[in-house]
C-alpha atoms as a PDB file:
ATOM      1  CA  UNK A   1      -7.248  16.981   6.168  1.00  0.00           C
ATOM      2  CA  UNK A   2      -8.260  13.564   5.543  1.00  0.00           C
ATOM      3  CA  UNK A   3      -5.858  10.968   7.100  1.00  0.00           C
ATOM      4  CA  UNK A   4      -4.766   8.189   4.525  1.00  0.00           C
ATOM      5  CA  UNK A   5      -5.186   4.847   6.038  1.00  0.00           C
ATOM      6  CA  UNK A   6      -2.036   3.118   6.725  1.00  0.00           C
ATOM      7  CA  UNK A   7      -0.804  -0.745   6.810  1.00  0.00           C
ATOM      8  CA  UNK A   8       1.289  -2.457   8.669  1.00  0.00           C
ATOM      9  CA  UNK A   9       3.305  -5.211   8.007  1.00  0.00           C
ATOM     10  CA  UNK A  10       6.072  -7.884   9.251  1.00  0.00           C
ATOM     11  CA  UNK A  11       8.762  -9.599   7.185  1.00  0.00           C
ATOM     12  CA  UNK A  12       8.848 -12.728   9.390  1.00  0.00           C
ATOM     13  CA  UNK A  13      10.367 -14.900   7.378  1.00  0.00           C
ATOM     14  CA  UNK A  14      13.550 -15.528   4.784  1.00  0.00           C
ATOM     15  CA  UNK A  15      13.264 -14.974   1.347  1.00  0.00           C
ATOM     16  CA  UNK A  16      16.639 -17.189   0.757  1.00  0.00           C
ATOM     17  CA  UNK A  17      15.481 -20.059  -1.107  1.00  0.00           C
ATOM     18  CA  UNK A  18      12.307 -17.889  -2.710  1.00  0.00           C
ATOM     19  CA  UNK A  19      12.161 -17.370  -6.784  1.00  0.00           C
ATOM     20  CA  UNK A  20      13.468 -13.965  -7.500  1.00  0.00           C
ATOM     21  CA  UNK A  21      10.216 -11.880  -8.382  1.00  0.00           C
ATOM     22  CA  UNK A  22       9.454 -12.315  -4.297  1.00  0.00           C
ATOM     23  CA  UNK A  23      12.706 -11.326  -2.867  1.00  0.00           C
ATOM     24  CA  UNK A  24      11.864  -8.239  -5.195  1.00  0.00           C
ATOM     25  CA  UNK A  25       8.451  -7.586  -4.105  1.00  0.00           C
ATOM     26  CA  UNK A  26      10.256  -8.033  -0.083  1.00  0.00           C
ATOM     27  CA  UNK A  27      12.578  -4.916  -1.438  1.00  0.00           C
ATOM     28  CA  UNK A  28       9.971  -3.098  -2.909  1.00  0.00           C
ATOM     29  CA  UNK A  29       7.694  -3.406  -0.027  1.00  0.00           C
ATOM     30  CA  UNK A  30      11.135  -1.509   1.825  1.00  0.00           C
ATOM     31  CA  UNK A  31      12.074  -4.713   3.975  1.00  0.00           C
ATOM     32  CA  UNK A  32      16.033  -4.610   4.236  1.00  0.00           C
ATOM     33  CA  UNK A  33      16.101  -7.187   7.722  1.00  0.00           C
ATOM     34  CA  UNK A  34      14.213 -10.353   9.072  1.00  0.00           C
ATOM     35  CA  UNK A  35      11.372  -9.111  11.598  1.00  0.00           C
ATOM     36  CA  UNK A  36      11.062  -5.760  10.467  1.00  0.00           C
ATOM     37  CA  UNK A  37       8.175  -4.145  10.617  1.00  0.00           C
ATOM     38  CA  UNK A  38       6.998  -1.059   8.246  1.00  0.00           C
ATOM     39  CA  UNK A  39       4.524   0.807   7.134  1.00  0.00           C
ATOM     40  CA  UNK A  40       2.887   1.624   4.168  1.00  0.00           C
ATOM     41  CA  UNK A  41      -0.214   3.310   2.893  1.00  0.00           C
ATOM     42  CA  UNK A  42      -3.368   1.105   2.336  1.00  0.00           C
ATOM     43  CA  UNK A  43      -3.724   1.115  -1.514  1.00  0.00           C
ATOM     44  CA  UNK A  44      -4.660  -1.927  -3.987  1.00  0.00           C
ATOM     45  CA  UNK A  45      -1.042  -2.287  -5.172  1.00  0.00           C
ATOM     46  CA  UNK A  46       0.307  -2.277  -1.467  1.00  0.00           C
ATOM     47  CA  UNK A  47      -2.569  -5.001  -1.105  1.00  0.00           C
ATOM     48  CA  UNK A  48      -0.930  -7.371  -4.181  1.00  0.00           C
ATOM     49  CA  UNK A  49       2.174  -6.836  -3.019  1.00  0.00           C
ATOM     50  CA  UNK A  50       1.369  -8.679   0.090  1.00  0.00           C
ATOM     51  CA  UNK A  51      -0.843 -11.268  -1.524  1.00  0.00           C
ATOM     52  CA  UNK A  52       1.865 -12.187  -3.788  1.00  0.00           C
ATOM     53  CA  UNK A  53       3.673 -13.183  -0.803  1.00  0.00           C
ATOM     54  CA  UNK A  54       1.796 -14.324   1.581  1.00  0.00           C
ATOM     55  CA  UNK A  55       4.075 -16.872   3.732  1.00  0.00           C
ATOM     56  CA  UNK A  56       6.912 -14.350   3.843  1.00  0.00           C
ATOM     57  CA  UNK A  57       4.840 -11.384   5.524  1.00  0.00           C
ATOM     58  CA  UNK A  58       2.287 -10.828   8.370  1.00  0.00           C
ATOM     59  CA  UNK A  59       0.251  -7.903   8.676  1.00  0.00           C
ATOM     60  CA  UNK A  60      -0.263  -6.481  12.226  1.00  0.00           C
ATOM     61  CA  UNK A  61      -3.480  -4.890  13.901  1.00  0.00           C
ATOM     62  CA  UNK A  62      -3.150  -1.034  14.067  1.00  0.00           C
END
């Protein structure tokens, strides 16, 4: 079986006083609390997603 490669990534900081589409993209990305930490599989959208917000999450070394 070929493993899918995986990303992971931090929601480090508040999405309070962000425009609306980014506290979306945070919920779609599955964030629900400050300094969580999930993981997703390595695609282009999961890729956007995190470009489009950039100073909200980190993405961690495997």
């Amino acid at each position: 079986m070929a493993e899918t490669k995986k990303i992971r990534i931090q929601y480090y900081r508040s999405a309070i006083a962000t425009p609306t589409k980014h506290k979306l993209v945070v919920k779609g990305l599955g964030f629900t609390r400050l300094n969580q930490i999930v993981e997703r599989v390595d695609t282009e959208s999961t890729r956007g997603m995190v470009k489009a917000i950039p100073h909200l999450v980190r993405i961690l070394e495997n």
